[in-house]
Protein backbone atom coordinates (compact mmCIF):
# COMPACT_ATOMS: atom_id res chain seq x y z
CA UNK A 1 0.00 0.00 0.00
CA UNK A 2 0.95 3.67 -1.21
CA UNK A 3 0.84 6.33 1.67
CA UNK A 4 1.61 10.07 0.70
CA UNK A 5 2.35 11.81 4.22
CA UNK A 6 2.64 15.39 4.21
CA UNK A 7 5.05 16.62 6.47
CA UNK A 8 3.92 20.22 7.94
CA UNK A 9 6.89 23.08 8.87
CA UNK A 10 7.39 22.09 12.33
CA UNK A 11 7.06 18.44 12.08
CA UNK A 12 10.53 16.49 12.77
CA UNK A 13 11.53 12.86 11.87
CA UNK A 14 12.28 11.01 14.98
CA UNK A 15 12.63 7.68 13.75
CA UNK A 16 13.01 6.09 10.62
CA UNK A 17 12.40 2.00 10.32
CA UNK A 18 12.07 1.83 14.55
CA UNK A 19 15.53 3.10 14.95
CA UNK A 20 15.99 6.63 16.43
CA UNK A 21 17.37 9.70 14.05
CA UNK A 22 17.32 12.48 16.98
CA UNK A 23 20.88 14.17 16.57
CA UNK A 24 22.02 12.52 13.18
CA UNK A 25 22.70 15.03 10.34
CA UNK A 26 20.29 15.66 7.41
CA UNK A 27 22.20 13.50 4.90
CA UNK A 28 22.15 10.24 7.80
CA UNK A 29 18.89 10.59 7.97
CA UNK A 30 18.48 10.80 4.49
CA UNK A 31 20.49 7.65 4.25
CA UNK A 32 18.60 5.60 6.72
CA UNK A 33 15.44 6.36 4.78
CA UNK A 34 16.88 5.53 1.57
CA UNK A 35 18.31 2.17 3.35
CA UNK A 36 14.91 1.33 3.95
CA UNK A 37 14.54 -0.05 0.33
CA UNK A 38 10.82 -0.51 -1.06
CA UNK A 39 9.53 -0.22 2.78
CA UNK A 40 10.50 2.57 5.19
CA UNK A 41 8.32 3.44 8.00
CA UNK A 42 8.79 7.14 9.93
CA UNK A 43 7.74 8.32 13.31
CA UNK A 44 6.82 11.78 12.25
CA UNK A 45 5.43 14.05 14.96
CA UNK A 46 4.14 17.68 15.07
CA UNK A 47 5.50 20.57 16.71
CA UNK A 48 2.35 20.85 19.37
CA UNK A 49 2.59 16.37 20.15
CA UNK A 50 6.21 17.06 20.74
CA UNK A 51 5.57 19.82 23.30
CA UNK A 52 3.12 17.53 24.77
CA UNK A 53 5.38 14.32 25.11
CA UNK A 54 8.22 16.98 26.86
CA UNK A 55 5.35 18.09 29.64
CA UNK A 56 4.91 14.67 29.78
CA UNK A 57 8.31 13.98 30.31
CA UNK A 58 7.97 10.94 27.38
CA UNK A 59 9.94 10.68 24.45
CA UNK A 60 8.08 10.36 21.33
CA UNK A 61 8.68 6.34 19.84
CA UNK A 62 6.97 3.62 18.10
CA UNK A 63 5.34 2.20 21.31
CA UNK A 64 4.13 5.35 22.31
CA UNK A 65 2.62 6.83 19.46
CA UNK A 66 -0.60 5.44 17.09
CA UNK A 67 -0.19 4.19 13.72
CA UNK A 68 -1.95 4.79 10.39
């Protein structure tokens, strides 16, 4: 199945494929997502859920976030 996700100005990548991208440079990430072949999954979360998980004191990750 075909997904087209729009990502909004705000929005950052914290995972790509289950593994964590927080600190890695544009072109890593880049990499990782390209790694990922005909199947790459992202943990993409908004500007306003991110300020939410830090009150929370909860990182953003697979397990704690809903799929599509």
């Amino acid at each position: 199945m075909l997904w087209t996700i729009l990502l909004w100005i705000g929005s950052t990548i914290w995972e790509v494929n289950g593994l964590s991208v927080i600190g890695l440079q544009h072109s890593e990430v880049v990499a990782a997502i390209k790694a990922g072949g005909d199947s790459t999954s992202l943990l993409v979360v908004d500007a306003e859920t991110e300020e939410f998980f830090k009150r929370c004191g909860v990182l953003p990750t697979e397990d704690t976030s809903p799929s599509l």
